[in-house]
C-alpha atoms as a PDB file:
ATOM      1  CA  UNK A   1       7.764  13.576 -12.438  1.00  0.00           C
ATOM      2  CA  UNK A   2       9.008   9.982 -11.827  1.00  0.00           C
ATOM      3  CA  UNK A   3       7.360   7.107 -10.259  1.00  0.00           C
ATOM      4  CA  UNK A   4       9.965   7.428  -7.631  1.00  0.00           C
ATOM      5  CA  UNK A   5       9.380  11.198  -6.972  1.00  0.00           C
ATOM      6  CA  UNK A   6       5.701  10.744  -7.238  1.00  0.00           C
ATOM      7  CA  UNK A   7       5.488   8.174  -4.829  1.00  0.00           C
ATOM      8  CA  UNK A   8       8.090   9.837  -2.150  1.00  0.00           C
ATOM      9  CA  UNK A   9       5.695  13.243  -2.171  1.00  0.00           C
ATOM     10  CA  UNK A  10       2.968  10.688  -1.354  1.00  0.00           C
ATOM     11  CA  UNK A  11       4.435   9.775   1.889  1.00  0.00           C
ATOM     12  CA  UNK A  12       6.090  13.125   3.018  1.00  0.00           C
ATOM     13  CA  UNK A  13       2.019  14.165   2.665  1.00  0.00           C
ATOM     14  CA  UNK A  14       1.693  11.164   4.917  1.00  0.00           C
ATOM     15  CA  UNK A  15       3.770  11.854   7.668  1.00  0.00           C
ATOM     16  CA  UNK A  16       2.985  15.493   8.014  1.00  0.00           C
ATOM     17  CA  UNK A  17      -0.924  14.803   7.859  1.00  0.00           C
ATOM     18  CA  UNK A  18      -0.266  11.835  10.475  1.00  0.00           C
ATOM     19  CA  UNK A  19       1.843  13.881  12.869  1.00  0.00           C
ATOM     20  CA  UNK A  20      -0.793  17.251  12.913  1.00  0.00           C
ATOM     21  CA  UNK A  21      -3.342  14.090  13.355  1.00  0.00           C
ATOM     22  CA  UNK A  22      -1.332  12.412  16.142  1.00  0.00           C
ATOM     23  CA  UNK A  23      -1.343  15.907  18.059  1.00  0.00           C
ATOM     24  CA  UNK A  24      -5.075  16.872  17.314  1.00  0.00           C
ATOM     25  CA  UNK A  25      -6.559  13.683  18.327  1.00  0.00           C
ATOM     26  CA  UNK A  26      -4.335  13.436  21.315  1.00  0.00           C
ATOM     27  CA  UNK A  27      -5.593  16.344  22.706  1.00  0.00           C
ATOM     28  CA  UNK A  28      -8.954  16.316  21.875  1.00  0.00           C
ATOM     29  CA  UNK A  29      -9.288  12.655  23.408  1.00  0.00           C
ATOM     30  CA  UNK A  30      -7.435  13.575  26.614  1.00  0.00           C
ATOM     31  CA  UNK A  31      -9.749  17.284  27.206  1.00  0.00           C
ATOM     32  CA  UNK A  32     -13.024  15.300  25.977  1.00  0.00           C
ATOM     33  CA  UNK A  33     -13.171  12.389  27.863  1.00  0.00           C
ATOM     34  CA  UNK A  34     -12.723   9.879  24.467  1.00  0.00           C
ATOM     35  CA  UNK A  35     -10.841   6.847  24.910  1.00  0.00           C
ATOM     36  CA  UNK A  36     -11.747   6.127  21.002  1.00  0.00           C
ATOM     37  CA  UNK A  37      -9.631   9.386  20.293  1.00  0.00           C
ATOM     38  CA  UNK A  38      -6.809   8.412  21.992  1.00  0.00           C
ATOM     39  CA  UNK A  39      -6.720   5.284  20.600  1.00  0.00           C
ATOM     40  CA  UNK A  40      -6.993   6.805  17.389  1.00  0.00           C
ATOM     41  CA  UNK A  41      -3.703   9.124  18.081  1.00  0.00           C
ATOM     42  CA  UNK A  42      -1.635   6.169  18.573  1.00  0.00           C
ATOM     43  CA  UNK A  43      -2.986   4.912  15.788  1.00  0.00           C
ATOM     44  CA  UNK A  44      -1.578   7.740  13.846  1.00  0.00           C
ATOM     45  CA  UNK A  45       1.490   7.969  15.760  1.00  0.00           C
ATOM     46  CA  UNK A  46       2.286   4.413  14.792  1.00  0.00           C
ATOM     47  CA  UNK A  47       1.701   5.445  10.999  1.00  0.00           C
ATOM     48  CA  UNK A  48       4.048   8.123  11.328  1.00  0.00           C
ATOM     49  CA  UNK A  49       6.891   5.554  11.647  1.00  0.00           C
ATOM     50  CA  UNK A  50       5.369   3.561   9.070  1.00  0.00           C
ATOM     51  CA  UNK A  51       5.049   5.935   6.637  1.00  0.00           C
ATOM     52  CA  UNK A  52       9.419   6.525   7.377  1.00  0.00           C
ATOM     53  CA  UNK A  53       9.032   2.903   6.940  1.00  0.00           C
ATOM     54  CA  UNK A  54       7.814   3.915   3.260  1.00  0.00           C
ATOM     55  CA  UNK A  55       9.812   6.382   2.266  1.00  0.00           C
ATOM     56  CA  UNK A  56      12.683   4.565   3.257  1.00  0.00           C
ATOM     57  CA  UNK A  57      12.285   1.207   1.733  1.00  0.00           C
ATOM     58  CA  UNK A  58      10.866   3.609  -1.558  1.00  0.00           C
ATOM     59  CA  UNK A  59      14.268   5.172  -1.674  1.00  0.00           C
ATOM     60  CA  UNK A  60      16.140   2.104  -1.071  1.00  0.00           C
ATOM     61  CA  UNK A  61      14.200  -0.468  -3.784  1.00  0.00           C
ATOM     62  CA  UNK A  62      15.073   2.473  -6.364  1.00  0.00           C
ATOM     63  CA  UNK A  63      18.390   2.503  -6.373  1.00  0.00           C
ATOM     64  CA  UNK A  64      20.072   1.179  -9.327  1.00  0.00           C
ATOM     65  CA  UNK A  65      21.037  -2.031 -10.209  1.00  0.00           C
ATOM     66  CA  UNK A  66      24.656  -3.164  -8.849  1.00  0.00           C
ATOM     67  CA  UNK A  67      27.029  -6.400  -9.065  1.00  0.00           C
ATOM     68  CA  UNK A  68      25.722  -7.692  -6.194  1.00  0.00           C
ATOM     69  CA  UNK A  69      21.664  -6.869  -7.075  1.00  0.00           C
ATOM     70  CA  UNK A  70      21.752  -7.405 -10.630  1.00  0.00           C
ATOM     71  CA  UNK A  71      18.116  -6.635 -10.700  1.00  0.00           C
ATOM     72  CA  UNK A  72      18.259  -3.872  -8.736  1.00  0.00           C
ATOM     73  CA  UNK A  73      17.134  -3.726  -4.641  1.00  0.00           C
ATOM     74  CA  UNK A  74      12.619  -3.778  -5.637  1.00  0.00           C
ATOM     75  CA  UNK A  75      12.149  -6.506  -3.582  1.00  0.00           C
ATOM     76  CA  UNK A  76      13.173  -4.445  -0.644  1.00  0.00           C
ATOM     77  CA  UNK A  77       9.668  -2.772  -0.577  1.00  0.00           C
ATOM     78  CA  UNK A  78       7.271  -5.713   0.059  1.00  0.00           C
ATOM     79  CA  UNK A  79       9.876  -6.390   3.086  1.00  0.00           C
ATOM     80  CA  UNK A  80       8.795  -3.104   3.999  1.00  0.00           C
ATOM     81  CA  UNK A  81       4.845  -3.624   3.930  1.00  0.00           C
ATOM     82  CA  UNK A  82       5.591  -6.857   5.989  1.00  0.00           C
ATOM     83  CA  UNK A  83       6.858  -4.126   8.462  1.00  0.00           C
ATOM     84  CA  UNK A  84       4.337  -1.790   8.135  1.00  0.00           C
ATOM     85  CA  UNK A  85       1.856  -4.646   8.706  1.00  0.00           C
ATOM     86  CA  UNK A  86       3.754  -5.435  12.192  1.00  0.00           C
ATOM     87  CA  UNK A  87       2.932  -1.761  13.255  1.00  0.00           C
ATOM     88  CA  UNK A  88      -0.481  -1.857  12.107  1.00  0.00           C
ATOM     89  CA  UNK A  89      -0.831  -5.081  14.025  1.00  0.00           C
ATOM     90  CA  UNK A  90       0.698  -3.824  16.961  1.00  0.00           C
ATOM     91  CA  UNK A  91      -1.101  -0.717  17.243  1.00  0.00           C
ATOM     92  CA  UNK A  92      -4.716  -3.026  16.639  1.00  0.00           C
ATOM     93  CA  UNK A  93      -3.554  -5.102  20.082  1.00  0.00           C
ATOM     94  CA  UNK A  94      -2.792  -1.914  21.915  1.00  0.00           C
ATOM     95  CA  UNK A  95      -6.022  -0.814  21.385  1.00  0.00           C
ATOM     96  CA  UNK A  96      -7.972  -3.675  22.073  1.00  0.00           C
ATOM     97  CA  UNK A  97      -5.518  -4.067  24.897  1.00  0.00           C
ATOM     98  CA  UNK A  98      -7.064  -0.624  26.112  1.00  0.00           C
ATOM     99  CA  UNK A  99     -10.292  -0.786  25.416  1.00  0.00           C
ATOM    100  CA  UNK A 100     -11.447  -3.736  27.219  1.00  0.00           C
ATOM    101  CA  UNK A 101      -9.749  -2.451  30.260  1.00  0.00           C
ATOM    102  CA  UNK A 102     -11.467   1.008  30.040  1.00  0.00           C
ATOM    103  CA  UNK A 103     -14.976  -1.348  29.246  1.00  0.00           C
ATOM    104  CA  UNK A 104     -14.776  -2.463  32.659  1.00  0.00           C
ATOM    105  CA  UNK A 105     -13.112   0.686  34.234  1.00  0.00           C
ATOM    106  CA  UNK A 106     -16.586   3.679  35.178  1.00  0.00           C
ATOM    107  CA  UNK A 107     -15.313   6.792  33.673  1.00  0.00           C
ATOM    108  CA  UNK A 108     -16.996  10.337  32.393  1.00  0.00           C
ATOM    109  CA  UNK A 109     -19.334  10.772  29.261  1.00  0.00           C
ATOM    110  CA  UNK A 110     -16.971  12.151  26.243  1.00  0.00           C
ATOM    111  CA  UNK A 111     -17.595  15.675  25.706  1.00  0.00           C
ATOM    112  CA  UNK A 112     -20.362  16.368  22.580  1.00  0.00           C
ATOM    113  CA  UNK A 113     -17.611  18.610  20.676  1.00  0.00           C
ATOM    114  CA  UNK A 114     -15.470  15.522  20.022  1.00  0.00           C
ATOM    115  CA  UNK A 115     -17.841  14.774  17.262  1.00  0.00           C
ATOM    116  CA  UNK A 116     -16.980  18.036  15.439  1.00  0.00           C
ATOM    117  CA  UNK A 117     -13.518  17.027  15.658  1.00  0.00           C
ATOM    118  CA  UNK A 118     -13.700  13.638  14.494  1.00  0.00           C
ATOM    119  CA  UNK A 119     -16.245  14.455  11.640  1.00  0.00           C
ATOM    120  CA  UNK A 120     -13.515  16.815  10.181  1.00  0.00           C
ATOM    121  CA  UNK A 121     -11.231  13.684  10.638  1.00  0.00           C
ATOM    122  CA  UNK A 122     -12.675  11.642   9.387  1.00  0.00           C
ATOM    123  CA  UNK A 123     -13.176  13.753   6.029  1.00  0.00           C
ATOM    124  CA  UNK A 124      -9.239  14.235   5.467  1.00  0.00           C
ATOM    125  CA  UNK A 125      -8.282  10.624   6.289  1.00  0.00           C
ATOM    126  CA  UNK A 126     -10.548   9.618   3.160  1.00  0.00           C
ATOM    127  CA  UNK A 127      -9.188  12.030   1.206  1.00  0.00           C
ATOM    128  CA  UNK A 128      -5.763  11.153   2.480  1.00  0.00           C
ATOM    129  CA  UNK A 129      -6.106   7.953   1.495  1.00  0.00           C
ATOM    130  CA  UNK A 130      -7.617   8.423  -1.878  1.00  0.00           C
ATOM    131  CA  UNK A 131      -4.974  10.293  -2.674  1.00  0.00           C
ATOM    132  CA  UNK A 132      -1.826   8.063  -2.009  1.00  0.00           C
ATOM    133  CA  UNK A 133      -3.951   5.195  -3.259  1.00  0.00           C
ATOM    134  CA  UNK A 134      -4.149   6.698  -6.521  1.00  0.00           C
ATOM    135  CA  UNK A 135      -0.547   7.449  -6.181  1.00  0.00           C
ATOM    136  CA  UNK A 136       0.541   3.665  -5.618  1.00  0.00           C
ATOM    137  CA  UNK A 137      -1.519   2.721  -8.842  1.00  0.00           C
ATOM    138  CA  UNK A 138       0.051   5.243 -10.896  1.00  0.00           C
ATOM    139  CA  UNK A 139       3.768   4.313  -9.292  1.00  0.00           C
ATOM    140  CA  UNK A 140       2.909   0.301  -8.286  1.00  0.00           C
ATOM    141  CA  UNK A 141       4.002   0.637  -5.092  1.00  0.00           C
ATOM    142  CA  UNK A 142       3.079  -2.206  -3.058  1.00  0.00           C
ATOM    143  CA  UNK A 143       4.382   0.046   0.221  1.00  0.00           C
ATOM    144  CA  UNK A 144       2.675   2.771  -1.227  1.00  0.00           C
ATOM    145  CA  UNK A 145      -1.006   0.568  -1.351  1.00  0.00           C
ATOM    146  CA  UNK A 146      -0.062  -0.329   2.798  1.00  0.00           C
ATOM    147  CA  UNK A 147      -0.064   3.466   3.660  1.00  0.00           C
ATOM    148  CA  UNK A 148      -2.914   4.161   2.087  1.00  0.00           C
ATOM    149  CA  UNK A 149      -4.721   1.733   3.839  1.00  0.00           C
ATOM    150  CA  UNK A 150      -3.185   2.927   7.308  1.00  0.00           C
ATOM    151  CA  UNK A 151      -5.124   6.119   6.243  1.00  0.00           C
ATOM    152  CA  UNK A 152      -8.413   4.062   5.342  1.00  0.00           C
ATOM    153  CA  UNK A 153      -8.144   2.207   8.412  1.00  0.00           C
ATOM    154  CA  UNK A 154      -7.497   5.886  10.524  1.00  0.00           C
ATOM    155  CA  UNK A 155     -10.874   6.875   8.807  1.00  0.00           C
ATOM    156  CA  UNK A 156     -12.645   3.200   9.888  1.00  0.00           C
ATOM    157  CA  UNK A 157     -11.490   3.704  13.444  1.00  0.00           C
ATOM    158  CA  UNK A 158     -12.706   7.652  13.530  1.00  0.00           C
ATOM    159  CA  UNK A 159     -16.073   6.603  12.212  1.00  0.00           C
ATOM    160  CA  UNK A 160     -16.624   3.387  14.507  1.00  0.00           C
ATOM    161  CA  UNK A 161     -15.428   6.471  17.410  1.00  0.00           C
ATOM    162  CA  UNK A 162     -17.598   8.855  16.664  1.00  0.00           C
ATOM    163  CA  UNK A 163     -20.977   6.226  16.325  1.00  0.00           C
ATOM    164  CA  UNK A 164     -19.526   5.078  20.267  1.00  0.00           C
ATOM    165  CA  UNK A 165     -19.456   8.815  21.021  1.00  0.00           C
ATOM    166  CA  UNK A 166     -22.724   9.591  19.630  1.00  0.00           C
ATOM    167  CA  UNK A 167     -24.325   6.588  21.312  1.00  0.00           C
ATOM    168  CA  UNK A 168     -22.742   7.330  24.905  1.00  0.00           C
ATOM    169  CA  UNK A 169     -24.313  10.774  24.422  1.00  0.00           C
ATOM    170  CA  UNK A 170     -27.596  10.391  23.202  1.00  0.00           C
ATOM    171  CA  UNK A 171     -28.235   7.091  25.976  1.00  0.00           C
ATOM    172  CA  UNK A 172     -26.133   8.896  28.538  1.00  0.00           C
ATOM    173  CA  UNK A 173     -25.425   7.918  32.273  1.00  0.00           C
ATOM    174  CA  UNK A 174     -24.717   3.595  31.739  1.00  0.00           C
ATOM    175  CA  UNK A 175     -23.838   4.044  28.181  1.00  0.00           C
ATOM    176  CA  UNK A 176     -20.037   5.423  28.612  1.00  0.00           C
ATOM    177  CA  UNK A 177     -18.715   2.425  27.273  1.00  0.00           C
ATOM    178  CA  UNK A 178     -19.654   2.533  23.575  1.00  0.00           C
ATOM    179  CA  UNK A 179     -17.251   5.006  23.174  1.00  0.00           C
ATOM    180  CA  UNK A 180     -14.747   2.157  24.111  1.00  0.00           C
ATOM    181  CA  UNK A 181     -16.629  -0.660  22.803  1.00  0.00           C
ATOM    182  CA  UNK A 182     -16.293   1.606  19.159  1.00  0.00           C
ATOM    183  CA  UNK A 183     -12.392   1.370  19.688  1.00  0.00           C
ATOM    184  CA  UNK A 184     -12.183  -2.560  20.579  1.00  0.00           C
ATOM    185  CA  UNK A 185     -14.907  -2.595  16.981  1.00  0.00           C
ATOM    186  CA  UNK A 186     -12.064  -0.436  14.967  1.00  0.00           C
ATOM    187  CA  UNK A 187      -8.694  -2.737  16.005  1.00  0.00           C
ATOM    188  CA  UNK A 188     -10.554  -6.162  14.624  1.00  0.00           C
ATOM    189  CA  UNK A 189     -11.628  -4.130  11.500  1.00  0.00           C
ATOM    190  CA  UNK A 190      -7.424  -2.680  11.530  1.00  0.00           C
ATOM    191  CA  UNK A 191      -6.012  -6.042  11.659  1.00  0.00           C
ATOM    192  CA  UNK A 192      -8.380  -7.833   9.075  1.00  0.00           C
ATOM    193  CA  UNK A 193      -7.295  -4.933   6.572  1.00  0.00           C
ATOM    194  CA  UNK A 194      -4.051  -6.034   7.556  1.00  0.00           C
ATOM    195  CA  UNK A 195      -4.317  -9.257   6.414  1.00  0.00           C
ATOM    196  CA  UNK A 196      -5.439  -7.688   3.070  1.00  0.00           C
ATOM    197  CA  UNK A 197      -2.311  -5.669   2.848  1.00  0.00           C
ATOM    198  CA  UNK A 198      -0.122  -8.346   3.857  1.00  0.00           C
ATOM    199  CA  UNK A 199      -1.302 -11.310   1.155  1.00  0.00           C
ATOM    200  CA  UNK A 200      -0.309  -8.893  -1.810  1.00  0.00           C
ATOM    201  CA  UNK A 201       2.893  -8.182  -0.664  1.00  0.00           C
ATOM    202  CA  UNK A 202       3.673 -11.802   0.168  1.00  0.00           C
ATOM    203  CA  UNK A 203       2.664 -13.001  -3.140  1.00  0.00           C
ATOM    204  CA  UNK A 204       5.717 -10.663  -4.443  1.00  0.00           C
ATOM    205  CA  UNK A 205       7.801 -12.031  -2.594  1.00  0.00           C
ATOM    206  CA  UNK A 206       6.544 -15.520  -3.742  1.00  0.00           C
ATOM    207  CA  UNK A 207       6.832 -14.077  -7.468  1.00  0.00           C
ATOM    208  CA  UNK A 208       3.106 -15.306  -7.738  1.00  0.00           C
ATOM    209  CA  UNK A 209       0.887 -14.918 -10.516  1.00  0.00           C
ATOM    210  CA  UNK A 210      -0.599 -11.934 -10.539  1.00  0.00           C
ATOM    211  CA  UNK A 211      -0.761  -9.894 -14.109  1.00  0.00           C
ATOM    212  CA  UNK A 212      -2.939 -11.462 -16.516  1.00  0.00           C
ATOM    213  CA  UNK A 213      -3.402  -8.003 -18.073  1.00  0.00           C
ATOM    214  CA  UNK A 214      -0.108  -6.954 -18.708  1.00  0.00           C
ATOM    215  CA  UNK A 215       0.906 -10.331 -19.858  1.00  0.00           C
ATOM    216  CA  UNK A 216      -2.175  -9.384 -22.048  1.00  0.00           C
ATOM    217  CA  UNK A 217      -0.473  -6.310 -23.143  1.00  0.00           C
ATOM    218  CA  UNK A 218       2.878  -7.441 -23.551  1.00  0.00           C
ATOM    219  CA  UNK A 219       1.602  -9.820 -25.984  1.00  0.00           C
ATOM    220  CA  UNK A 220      -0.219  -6.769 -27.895  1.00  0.00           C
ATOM    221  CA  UNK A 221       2.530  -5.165 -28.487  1.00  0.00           C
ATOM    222  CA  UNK A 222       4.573  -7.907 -29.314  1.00  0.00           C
ATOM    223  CA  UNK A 223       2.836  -8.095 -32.529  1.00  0.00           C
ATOM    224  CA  UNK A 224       3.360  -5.093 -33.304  1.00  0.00           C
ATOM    225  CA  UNK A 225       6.970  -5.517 -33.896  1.00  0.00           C
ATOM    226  CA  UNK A 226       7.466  -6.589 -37.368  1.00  0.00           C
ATOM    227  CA  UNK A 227       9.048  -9.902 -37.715  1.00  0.00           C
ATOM    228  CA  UNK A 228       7.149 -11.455 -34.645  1.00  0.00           C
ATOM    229  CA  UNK A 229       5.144 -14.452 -35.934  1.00  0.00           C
ATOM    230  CA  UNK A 230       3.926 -15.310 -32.138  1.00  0.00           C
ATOM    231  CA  UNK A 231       4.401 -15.285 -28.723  1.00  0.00           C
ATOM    232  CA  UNK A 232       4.517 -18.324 -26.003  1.00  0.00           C
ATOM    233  CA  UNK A 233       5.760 -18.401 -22.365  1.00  0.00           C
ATOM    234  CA  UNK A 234       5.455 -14.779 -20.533  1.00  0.00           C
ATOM    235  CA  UNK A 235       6.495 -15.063 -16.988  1.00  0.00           C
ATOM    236  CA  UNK A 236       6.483 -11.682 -14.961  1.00  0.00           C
ATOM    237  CA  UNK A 237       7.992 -11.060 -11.482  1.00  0.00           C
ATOM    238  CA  UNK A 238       7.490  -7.560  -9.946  1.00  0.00           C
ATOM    239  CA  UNK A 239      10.129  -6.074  -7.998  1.00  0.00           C
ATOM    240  CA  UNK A 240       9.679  -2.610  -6.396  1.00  0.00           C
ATOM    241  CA  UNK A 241       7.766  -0.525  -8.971  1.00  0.00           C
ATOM    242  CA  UNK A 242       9.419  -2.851 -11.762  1.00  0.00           C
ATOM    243  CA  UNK A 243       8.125  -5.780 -13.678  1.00  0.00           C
ATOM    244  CA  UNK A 244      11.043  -8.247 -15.023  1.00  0.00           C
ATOM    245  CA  UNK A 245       9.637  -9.887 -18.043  1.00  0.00           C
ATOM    246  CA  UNK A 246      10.577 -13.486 -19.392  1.00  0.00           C
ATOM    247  CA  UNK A 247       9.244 -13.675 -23.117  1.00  0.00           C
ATOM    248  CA  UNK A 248       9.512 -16.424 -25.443  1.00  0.00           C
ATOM    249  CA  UNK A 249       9.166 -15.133 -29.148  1.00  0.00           C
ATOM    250  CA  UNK A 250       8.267 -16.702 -32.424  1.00  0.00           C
ATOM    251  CA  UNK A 251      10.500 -15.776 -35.517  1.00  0.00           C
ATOM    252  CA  UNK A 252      10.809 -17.248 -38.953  1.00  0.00           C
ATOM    253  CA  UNK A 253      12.753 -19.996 -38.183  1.00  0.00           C
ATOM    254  CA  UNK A 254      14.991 -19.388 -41.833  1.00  0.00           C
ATOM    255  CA  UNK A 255      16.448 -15.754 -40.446  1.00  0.00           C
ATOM    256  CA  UNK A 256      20.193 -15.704 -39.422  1.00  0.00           C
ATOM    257  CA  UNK A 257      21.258 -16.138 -35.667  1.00  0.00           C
ATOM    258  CA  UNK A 258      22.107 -12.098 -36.055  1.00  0.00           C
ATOM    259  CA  UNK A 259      19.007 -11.423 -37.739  1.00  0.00           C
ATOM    260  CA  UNK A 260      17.068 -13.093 -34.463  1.00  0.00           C
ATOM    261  CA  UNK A 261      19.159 -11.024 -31.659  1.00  0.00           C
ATOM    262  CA  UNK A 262      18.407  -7.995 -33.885  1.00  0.00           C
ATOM    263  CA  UNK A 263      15.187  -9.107 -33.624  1.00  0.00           C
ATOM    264  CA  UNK A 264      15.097  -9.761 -29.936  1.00  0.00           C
ATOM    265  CA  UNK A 265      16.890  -6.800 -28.937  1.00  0.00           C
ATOM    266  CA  UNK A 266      13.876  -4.463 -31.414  1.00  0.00           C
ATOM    267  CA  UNK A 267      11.014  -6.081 -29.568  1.00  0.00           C
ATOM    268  CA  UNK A 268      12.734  -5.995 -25.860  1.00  0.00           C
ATOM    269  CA  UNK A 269      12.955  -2.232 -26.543  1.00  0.00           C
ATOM    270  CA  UNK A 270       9.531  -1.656 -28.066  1.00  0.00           C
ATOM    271  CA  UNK A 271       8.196  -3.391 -24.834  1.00  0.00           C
ATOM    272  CA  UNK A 272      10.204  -0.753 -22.806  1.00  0.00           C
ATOM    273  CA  UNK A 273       8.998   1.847 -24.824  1.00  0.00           C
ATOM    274  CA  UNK A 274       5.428   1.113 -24.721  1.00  0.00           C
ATOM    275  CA  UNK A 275       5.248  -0.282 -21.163  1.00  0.00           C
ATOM    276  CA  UNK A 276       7.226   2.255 -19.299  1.00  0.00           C
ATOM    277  CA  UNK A 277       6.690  -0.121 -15.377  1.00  0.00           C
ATOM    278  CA  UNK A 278       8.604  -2.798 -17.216  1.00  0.00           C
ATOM    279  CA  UNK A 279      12.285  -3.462 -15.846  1.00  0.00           C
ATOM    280  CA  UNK A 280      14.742  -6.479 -17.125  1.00  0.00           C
ATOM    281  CA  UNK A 281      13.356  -7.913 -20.311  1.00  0.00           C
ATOM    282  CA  UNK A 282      14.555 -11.039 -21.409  1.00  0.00           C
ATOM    283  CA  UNK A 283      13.753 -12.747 -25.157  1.00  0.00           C
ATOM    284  CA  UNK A 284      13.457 -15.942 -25.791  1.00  0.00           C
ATOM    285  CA  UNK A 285      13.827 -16.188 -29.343  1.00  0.00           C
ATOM    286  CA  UNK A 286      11.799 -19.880 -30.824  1.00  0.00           C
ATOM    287  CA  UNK A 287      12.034 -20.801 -34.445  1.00  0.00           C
ATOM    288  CA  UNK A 288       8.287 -21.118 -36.112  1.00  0.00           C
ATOM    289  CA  UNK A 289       8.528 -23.932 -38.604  1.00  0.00           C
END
């Protein structure tokens, strides 16, 4: 299966888990008296359009290389996590928005079998997101790595409802505000975990310098290619689930102009074959004398 195939199952098992989510928590918040439940379904209803978010930009950033995108459309998927930040942002504000009104608003204790139903959620949103975090490392999807954490941060909100639930109901009457108080706890803890999926995809953007190891790599197998005294400058850029390479190679500096672009062209397609993420590679071929 392909890294593109792989990582589009990953988000159709996203947006089905999110919309059965959406509904269960929705109801169960509305019948039990939880404000932290409800707050958690629009939590996962906002997901559900970020995780279309995903599987759009991961079908888009895939498509092949054209005379206008020479290097193919990758960089449209960190544009996409800086959208899928926006909706984890905007669902944080919403609510905290909510929750300190319903802090200062007397309502009814939640009902004790909301626990039951956020300890099961709270169980599949882990798994959830070990799952398409795995995915994203195996495909290097940046968008990918955001969903997951929507999941992570659906698990963080569930947990921080169900210790407000479980505090309301073992303190009772005068305590029927933890249960909100645990939802206003959950949106600061959603938008500082946006912050960490936002700085990733904004140093891709920025084509910052991020992959020590595979330089490390690239320079391993470099040697392997006969003829290749040394290597010097490696500058990588990732675009989508792509890394372009810029390599400058030492070669015996008496070989033949031909002899060098054979040269260039073996090791460019030993670094393909070896290092199946990488995308363009470009040699730089440097005489050693």
């Amino acid at each position: 299966m392909s890294n593109e195939q792989t990582a589009i199952k990953a988000t159709y098992f996203s947006i089905v888990g999110n919309i059965c989510l959406a509904i269960i928590k929705g109801l169960a918040g509305f019948f039990g008296n939880s404000y932290a439940l409800i707050a958690d379904a629009i939590e996962s209803t906002t997901d559900i359009f970020s995780s279309l978010l995903v599987l759009f930009g991961i079908k888009y950033s895939n498509k092949p290389a054209d005379q206008n995108h020479p290097y193919g459309h990758g960089r449209a998927e960190p544009l996409i996590t800086f959208l899928v930040v926006g909706f984890l942002i905007t669902s944080a504000t919403i609510i905290a928005y909510e929750s300190i009104i319903n802090i200062s608003t007397p309502h009814e204790l939640p009902k004790s079998w909301t626990l039951f139903v956020l300890g099961a959620i709270i169980v599949w949103k882990e798994y959830s997101f070990r799952l398409v975090m795995k995915r994203s490392r195996e495909t290097n999807s940046s968008s990918l790595r955001a969903d997951a954490w929507h999941h992570r941060s659906d698990a963080i909100t569930s947990v921080a409802a169900f210790i407000g639930i479980s505090i309301a109901l073992i303190l009772g009457k005068g305590y029927e505000s933890a249960d909100d108080w645990a939802a206003l706890f959950a949106s600061g803890f959603i938008l500082y975990n946006s912050y960490l999926i936002f700085r990733p995809a904004l140093g891709e953007i920025m084509d910052e310098h991020l992959n020590d190891d595979l330089i490390d790599e690239i320079r391993k197998v470099s040697f392997q290619v006969d003829g290749i005294i040394d290597t010097e400058k490696c500058f990588i850029r990732k675009s989508g689930m792509k890394y372009h390479v810029d390599l400058h190679a030492r070669v015996d500096a008496n070989i033949t102009v031909k002899e060098g672009h054979e040269l260039a062209h073996k090791l460019k397609d030993t670094l393909r074959q070896e290092i199946p993420e990488l995308g363009h590679v470009l040699i730089h071929v440097e005489p050693n004398e």
